[in-house]
C-alpha atoms as a PDB file:
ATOM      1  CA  UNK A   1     -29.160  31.389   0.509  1.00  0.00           C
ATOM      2  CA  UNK A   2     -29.096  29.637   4.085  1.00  0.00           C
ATOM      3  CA  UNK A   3     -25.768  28.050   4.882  1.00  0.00           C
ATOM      4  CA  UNK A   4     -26.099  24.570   6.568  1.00  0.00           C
ATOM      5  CA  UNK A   5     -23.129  22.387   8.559  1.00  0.00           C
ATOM      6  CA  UNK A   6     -21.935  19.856   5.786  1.00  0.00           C
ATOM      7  CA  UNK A   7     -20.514  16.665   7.280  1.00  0.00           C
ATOM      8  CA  UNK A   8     -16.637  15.891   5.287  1.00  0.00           C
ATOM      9  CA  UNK A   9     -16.077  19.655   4.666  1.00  0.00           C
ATOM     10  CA  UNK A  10     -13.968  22.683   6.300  1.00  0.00           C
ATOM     11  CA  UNK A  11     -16.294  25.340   6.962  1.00  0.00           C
ATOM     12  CA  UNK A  12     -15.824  28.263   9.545  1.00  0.00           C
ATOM     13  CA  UNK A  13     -18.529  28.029  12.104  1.00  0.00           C
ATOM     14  CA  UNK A  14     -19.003  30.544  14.758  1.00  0.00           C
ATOM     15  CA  UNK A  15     -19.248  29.802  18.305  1.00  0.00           C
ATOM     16  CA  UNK A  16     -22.938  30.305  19.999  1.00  0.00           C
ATOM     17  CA  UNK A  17     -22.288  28.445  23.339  1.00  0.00           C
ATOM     18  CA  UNK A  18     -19.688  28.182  25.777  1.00  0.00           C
ATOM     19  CA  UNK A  19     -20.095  24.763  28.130  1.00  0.00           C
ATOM     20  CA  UNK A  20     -17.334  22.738  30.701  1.00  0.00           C
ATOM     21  CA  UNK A  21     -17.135  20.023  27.942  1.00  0.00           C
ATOM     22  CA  UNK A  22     -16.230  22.583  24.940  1.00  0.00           C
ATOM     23  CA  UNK A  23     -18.679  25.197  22.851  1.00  0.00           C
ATOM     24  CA  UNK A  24     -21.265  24.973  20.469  1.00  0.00           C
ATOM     25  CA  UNK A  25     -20.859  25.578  17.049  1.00  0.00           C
ATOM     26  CA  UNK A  26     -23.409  27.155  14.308  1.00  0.00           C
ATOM     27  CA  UNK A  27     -23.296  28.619  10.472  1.00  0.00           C
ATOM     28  CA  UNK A  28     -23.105  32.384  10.617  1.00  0.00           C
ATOM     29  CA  UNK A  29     -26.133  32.925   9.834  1.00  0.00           C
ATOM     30  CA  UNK A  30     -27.275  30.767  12.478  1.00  0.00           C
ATOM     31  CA  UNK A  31     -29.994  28.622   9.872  1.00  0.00           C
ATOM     32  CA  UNK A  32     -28.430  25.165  10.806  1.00  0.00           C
ATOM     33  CA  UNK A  33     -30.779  24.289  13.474  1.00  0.00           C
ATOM     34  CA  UNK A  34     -28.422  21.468  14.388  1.00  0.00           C
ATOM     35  CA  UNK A  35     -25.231  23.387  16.475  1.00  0.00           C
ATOM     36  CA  UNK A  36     -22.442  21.038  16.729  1.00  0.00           C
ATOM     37  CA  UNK A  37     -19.604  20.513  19.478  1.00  0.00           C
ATOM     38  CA  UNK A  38     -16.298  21.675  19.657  1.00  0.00           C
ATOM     39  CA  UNK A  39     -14.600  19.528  22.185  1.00  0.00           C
ATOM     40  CA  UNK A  40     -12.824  21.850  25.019  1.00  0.00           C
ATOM     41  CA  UNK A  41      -9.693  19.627  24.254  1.00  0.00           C
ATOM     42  CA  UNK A  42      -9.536  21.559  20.871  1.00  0.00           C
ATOM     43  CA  UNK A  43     -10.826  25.061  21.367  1.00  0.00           C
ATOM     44  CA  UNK A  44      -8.141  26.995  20.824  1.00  0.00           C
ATOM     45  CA  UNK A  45      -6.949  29.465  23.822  1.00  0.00           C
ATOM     46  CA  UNK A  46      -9.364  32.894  24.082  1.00  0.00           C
ATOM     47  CA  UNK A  47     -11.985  31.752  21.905  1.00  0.00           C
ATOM     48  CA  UNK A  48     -15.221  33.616  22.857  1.00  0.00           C
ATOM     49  CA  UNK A  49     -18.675  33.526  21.717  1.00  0.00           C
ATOM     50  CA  UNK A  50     -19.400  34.568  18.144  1.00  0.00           C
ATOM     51  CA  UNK A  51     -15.857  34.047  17.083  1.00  0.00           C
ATOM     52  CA  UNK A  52     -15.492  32.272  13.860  1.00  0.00           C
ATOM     53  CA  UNK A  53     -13.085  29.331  13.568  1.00  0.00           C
ATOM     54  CA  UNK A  54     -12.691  27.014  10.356  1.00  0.00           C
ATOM     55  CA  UNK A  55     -13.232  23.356  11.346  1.00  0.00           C
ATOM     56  CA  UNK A  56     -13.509  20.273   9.978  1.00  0.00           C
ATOM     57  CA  UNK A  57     -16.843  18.132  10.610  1.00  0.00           C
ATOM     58  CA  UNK A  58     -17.101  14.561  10.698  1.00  0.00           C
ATOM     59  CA  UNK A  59     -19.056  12.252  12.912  1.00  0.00           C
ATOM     60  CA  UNK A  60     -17.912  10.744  15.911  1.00  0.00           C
ATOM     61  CA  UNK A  61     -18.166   6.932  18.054  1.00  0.00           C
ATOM     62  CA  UNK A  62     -21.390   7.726  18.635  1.00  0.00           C
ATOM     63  CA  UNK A  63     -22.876   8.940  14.872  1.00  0.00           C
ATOM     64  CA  UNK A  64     -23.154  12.529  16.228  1.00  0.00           C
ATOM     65  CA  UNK A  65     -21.590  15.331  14.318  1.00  0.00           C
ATOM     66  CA  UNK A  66     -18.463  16.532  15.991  1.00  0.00           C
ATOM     67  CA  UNK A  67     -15.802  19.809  14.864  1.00  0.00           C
ATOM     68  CA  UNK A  68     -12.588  18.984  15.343  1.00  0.00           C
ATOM     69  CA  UNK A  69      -9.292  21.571  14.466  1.00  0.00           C
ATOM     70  CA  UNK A  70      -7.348  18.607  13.257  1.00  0.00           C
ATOM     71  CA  UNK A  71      -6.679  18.047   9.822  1.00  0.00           C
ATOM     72  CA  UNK A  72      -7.961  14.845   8.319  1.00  0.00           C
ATOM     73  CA  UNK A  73      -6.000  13.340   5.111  1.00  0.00           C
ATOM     74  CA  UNK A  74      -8.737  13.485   2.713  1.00  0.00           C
ATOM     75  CA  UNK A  75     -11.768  15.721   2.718  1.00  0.00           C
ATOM     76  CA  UNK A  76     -14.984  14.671   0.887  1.00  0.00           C
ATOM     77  CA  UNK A  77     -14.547  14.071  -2.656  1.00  0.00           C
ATOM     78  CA  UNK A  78     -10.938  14.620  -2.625  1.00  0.00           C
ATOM     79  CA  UNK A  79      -8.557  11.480  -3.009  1.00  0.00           C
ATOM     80  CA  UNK A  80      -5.761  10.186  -0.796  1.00  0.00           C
ATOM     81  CA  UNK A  81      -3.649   7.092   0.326  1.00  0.00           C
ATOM     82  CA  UNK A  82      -4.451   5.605   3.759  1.00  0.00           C
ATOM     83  CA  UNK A  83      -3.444   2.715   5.465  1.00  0.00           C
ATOM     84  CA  UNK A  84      -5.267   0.172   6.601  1.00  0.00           C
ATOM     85  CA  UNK A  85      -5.702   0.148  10.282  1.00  0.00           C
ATOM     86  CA  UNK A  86      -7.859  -3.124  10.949  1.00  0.00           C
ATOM     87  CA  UNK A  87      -9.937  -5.216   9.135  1.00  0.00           C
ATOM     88  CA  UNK A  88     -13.438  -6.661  10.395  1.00  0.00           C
ATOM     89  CA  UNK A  89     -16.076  -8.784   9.743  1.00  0.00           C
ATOM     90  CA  UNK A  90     -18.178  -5.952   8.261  1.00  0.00           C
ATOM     91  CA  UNK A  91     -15.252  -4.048   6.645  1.00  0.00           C
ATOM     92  CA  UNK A  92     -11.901  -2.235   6.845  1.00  0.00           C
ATOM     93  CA  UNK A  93     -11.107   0.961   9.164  1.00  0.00           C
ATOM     94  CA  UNK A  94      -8.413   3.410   7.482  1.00  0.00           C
ATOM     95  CA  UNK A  95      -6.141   5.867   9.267  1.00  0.00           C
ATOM     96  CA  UNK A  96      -7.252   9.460   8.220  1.00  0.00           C
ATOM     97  CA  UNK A  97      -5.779  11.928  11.406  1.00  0.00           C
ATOM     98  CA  UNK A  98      -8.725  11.976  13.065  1.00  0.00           C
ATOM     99  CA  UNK A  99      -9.407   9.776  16.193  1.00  0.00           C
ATOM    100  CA  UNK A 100     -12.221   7.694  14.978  1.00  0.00           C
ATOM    101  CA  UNK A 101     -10.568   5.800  11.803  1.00  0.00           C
ATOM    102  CA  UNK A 102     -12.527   5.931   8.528  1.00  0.00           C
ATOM    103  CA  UNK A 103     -14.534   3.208   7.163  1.00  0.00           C
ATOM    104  CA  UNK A 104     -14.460   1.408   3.999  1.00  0.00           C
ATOM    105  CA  UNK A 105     -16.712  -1.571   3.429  1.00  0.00           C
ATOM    106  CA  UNK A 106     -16.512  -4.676   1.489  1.00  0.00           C
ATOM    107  CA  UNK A 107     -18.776  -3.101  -1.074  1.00  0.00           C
ATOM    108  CA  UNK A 108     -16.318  -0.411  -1.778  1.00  0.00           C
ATOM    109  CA  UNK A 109     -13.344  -2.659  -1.970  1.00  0.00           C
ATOM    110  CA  UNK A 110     -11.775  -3.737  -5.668  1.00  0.00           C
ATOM    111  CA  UNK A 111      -9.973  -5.956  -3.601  1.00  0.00           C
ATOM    112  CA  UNK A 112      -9.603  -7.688  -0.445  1.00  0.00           C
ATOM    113  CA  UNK A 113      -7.547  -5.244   1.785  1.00  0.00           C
ATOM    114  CA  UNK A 114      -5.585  -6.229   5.055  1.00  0.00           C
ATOM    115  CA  UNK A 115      -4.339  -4.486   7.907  1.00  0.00           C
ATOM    116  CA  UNK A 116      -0.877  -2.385   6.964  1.00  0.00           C
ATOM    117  CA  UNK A 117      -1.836  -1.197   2.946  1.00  0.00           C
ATOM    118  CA  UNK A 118      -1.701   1.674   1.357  1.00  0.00           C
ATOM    119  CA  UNK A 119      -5.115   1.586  -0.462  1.00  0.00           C
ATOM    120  CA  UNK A 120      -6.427   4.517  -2.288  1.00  0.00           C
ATOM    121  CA  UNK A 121      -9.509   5.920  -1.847  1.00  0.00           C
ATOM    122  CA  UNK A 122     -12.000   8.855  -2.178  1.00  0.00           C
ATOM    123  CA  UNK A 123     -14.320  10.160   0.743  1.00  0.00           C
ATOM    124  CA  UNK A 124     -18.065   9.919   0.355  1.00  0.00           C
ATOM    125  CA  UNK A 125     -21.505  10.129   2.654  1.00  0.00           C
ATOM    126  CA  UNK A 126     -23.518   6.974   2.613  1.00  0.00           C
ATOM    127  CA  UNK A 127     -27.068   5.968   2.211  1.00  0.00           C
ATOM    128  CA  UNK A 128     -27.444   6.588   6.092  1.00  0.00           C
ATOM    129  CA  UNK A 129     -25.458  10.273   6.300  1.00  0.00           C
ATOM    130  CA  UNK A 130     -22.003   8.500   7.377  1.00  0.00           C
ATOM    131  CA  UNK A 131     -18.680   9.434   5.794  1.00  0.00           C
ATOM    132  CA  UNK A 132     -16.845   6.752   4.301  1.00  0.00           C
ATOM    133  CA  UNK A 133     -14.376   5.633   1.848  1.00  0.00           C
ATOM    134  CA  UNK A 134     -14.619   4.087  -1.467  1.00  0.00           C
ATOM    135  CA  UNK A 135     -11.398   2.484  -3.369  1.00  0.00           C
ATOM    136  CA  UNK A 136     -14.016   3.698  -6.378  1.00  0.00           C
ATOM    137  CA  UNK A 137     -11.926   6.668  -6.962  1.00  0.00           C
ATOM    138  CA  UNK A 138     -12.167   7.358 -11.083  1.00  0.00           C
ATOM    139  CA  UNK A 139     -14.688  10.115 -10.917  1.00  0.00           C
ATOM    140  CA  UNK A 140     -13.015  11.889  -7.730  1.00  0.00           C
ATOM    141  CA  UNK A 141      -9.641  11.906  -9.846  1.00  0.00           C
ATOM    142  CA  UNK A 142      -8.140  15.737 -11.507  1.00  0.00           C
ATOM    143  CA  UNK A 143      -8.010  16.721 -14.754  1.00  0.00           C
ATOM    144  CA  UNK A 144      -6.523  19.233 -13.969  1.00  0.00           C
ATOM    145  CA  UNK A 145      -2.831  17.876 -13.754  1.00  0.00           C
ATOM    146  CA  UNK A 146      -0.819  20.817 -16.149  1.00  0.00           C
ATOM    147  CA  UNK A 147       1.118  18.250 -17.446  1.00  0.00           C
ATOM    148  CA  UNK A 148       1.786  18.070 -21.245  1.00  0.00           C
ATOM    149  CA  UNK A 149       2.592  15.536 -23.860  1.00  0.00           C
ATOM    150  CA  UNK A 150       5.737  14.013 -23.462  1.00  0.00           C
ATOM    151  CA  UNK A 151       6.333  14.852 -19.991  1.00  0.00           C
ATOM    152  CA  UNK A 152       7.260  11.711 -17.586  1.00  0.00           C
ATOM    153  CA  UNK A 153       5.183  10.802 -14.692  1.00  0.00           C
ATOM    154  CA  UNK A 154       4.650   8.630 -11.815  1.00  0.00           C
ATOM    155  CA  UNK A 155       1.567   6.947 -10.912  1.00  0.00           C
ATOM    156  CA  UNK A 156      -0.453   3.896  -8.969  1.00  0.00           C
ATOM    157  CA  UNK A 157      -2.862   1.253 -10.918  1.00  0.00           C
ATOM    158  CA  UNK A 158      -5.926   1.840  -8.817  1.00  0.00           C
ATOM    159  CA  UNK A 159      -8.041  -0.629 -11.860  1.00  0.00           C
ATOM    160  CA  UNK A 160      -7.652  -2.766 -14.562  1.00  0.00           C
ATOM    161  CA  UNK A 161      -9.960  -3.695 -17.419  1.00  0.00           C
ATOM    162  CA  UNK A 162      -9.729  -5.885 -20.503  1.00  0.00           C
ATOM    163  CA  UNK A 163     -11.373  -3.476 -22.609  1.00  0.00           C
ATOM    164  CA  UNK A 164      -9.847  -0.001 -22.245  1.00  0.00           C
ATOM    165  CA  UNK A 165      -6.433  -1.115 -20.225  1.00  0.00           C
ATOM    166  CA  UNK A 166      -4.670   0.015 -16.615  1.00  0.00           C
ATOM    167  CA  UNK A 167      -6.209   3.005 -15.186  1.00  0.00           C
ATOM    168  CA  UNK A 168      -3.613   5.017 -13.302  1.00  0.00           C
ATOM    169  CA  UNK A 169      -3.730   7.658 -10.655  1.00  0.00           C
ATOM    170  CA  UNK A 170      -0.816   9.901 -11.691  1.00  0.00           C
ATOM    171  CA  UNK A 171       0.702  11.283  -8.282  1.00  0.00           C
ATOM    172  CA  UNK A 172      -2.384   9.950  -6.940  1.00  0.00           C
ATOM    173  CA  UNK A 173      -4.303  12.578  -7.628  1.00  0.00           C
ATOM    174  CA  UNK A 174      -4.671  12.476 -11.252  1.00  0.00           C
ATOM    175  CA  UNK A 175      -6.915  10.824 -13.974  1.00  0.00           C
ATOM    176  CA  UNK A 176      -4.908   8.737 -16.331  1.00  0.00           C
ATOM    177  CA  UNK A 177      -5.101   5.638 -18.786  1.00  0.00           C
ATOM    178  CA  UNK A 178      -2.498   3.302 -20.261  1.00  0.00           C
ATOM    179  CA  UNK A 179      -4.582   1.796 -23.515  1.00  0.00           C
ATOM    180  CA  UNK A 180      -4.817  -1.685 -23.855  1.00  0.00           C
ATOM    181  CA  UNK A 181      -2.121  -1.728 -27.207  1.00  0.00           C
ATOM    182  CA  UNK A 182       0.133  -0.327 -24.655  1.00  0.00           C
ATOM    183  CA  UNK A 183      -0.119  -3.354 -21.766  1.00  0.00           C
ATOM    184  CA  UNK A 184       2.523  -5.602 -22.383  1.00  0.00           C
ATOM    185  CA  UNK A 185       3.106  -7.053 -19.391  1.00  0.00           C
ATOM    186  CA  UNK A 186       0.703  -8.003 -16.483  1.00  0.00           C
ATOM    187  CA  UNK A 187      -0.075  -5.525 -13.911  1.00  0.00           C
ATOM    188  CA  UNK A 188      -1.374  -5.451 -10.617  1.00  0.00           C
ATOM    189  CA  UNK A 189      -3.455  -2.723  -8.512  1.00  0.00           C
ATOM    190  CA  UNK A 190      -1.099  -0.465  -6.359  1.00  0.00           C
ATOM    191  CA  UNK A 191       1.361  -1.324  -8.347  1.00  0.00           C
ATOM    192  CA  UNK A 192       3.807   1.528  -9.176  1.00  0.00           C
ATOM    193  CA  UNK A 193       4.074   3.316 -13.185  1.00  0.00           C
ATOM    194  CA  UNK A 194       6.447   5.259 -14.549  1.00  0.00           C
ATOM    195  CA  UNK A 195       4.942   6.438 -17.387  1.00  0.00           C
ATOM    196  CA  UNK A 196       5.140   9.140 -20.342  1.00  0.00           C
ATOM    197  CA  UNK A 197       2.422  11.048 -21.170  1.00  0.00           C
ATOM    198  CA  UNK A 198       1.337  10.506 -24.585  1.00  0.00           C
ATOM    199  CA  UNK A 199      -1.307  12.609 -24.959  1.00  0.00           C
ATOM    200  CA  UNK A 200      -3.606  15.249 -22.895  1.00  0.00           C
ATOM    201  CA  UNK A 201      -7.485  14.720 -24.171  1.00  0.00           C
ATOM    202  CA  UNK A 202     -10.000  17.998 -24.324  1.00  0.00           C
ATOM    203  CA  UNK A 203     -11.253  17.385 -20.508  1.00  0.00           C
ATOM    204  CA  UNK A 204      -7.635  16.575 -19.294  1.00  0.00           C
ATOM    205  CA  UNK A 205      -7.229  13.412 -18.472  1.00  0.00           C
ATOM    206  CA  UNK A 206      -4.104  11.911 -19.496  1.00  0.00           C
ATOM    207  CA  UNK A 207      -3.414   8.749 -21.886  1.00  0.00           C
ATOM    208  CA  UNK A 208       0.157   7.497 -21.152  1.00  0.00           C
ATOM    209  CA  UNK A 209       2.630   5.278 -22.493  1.00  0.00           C
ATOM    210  CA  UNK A 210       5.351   2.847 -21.516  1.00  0.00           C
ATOM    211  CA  UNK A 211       7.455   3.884 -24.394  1.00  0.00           C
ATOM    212  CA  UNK A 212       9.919   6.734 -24.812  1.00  0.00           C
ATOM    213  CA  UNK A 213       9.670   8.823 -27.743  1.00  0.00           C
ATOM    214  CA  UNK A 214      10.013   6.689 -31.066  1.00  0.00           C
ATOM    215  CA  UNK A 215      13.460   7.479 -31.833  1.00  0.00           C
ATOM    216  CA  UNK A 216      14.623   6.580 -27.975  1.00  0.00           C
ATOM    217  CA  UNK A 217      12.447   3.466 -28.135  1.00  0.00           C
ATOM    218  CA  UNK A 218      13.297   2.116 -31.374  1.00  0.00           C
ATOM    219  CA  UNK A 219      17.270   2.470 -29.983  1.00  0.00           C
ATOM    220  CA  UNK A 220      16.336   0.635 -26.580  1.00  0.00           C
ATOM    221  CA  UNK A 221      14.013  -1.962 -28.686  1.00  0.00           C
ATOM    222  CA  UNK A 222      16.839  -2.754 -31.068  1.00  0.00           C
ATOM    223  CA  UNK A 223      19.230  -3.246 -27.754  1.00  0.00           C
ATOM    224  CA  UNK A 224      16.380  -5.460 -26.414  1.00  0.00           C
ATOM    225  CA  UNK A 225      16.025  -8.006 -29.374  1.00  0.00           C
ATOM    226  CA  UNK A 226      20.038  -7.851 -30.303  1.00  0.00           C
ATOM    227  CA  UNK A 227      20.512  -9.105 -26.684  1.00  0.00           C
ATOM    228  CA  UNK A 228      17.970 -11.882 -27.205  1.00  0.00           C
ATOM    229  CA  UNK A 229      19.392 -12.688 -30.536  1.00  0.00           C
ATOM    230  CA  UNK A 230      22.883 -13.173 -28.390  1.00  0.00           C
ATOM    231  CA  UNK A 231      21.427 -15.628 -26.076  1.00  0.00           C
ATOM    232  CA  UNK A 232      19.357 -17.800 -28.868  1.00  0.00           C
ATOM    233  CA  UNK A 233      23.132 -18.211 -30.726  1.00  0.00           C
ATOM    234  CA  UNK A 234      21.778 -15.790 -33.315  1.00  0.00           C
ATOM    235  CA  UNK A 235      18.676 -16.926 -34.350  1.00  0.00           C
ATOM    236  CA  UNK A 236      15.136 -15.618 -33.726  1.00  0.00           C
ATOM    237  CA  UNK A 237      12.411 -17.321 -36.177  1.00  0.00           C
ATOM    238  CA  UNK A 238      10.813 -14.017 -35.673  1.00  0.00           C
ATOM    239  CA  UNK A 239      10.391 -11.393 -38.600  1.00  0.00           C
ATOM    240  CA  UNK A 240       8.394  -8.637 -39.744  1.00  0.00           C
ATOM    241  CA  UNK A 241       5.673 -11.034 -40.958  1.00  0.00           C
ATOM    242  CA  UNK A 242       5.383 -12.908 -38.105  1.00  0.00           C
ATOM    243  CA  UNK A 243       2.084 -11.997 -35.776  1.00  0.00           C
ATOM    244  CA  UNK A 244       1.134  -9.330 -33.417  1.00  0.00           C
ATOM    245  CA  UNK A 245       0.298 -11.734 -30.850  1.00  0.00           C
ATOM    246  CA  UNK A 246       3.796 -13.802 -31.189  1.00  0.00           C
ATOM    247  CA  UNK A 247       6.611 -10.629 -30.901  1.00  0.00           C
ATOM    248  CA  UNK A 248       4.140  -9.718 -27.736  1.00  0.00           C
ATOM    249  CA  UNK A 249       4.294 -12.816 -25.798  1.00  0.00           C
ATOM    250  CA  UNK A 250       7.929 -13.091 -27.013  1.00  0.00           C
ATOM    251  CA  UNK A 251       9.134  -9.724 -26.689  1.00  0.00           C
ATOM    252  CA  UNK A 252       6.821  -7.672 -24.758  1.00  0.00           C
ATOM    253  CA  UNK A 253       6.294  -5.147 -27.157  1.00  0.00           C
ATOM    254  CA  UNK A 254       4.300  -3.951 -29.983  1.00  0.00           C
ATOM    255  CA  UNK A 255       4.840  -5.345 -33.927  1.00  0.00           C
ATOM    256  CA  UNK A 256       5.087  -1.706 -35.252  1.00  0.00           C
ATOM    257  CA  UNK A 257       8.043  -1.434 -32.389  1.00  0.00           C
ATOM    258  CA  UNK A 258       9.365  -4.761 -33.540  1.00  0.00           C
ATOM    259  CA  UNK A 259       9.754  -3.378 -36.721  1.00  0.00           C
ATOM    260  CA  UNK A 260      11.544  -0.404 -36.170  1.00  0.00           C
ATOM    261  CA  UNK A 261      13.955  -2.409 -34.179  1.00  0.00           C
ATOM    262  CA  UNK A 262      14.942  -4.670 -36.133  1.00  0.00           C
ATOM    263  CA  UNK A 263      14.688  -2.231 -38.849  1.00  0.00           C
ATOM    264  CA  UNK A 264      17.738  -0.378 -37.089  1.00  0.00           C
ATOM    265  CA  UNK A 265      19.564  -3.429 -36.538  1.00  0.00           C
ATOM    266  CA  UNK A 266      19.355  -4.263 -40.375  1.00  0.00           C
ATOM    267  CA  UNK A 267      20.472  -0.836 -40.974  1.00  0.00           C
ATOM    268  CA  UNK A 268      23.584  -1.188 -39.091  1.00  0.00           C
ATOM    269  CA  UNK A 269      24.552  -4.067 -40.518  1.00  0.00           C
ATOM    270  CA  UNK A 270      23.664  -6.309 -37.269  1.00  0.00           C
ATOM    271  CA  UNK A 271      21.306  -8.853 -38.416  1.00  0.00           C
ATOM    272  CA  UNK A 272      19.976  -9.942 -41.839  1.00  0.00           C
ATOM    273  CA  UNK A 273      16.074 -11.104 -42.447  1.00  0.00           C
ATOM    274  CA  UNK A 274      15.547 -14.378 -43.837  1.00  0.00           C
ATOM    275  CA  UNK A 275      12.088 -15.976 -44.709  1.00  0.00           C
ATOM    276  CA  UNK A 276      12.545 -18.051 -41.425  1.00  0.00           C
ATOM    277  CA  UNK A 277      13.824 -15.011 -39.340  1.00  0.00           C
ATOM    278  CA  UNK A 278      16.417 -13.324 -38.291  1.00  0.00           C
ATOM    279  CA  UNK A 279      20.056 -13.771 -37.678  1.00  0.00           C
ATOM    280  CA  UNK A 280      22.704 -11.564 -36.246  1.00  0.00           C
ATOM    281  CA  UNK A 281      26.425 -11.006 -38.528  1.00  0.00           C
END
């Protein structure tokens, strides 16, 4: 099978021409008919023809495909935080490492960027052969993490949807989801998680959760609503009849959780349930 120069990708290239201005890259096979430049700025000291070096290619000012021994921050497909360098009326430029900053247009935005964030993003080729970035990064995230259930982690919210809930990028790298039963609070995209992992589906993406592990939670649950109980003189008109959608907006948390903390509470002789709610001894 012919090999062929692939724009976003390391790939060791041998060296067919030696010029003033730098030498001239091809496959080893030599099928590519398009050779590519090596600037003489980067060739590294006694190169000679038919050497092989591993380069990265991108394009440069001027649309033409370039090598360069630099490394770039993200290669294509991968994902990767980059700042935002400037902001124009046709898009955003991003810092990568290289010396002609990466584009990200409107289209590929999930929100309107400015100059200074942190915005991540995969790498992709456009419609007209130009690498760019998309903030559309759920199908370039791992499943491949190694994590397992119960293990804390630390993520981004790179999307949020009503139906399924926050999607996270666990050490931005990594597919994950916080369900909707678990958002109990409003969130925001960058916005930082600490998260546990709740469970690790058959392709290996990760579903997470704000909670510790029942018997942790229900103790820092019962804290919660004994402390609210203090500063509303004793009285919550709050039980374990009242609705899903009142302990939320109330407490930030789920009924079942309600009940299991003030289940505890009742158990150690903290609080007794009336019909109207509850009150703390």
């Amino acid at each position: 099978m012919k090999q062929k120069i692939e724009l976003g990708k390391y790939q060791e290239l041998i060296v067919t021409k030696e010029t003033d201005f730098g030498v001239f890259l091809n496959t080893p096979d030599g099928a590519d008919s398009e050779k590519i430049l090596l600037p003489k700025s980067q060739v590294p000291e006694g190169t000679l023809l038919k050497d092989v070096l591993n380069v990265f290619v991108y394009k440069d000012s001027e649309d033409r495909p370039i090598a360069t021994m630099l490394e770039p921050d993200i290669t294509l497909g991968g994902v990767a935080r980059l700042y935002v360098n400037q902001v124009t009326p046709i898009g955003a430029f991003l810092e990568w490492g290289l010396s002609k900053d990466l584009f990200l247009p409107f289209k590929e935005q999930l929100y309107e960027v400015k100059e200074g964030d942190a915005v991540l993003v995969t790498l992709y080729i456009d419609k007209s052969e130009r690498l760019c970035a998309s903030m559309h990064v759920y199908n370039a995230l791992r499943n491949d993490s190694g994590y397992q259930k119960d293990d804390m982690v630390s993520g981004r919210v790179y999307e949020i949807s009503e139906n399924f809930g926050v999607f996270i990028a666990v050490d931005d790298q990594y597919s994950a989801l916080l369900p909707q039963k678990e958002v109990f609070e409003t969130y925001r995209i960058n916005q930082p998680v600490h998260a546990r992992v709740a469970q690790v589906l058959e392709d290996g993406r990760l579903t997470l959760s704000i909670k510790k592990k029942i018997p942790e939670q229900m103790n820092e649950d019962a804290a919660f609503i004994y402390r609210y109980l203090e500063q509303e003189n004793g009285f919550l008109p709050f039980h374990d009849k009242s609705s899903p959608e009142a302990i939320k907006n109330r407490f930030h948390m789920s009924k079942n959780a309600f009940k299991r903390g003030i289940g505890h509470l009742l158990k150690e002789g903290q609080i007794t349930i009336a019909s109207d709610g509850i009150r703390k001894l």
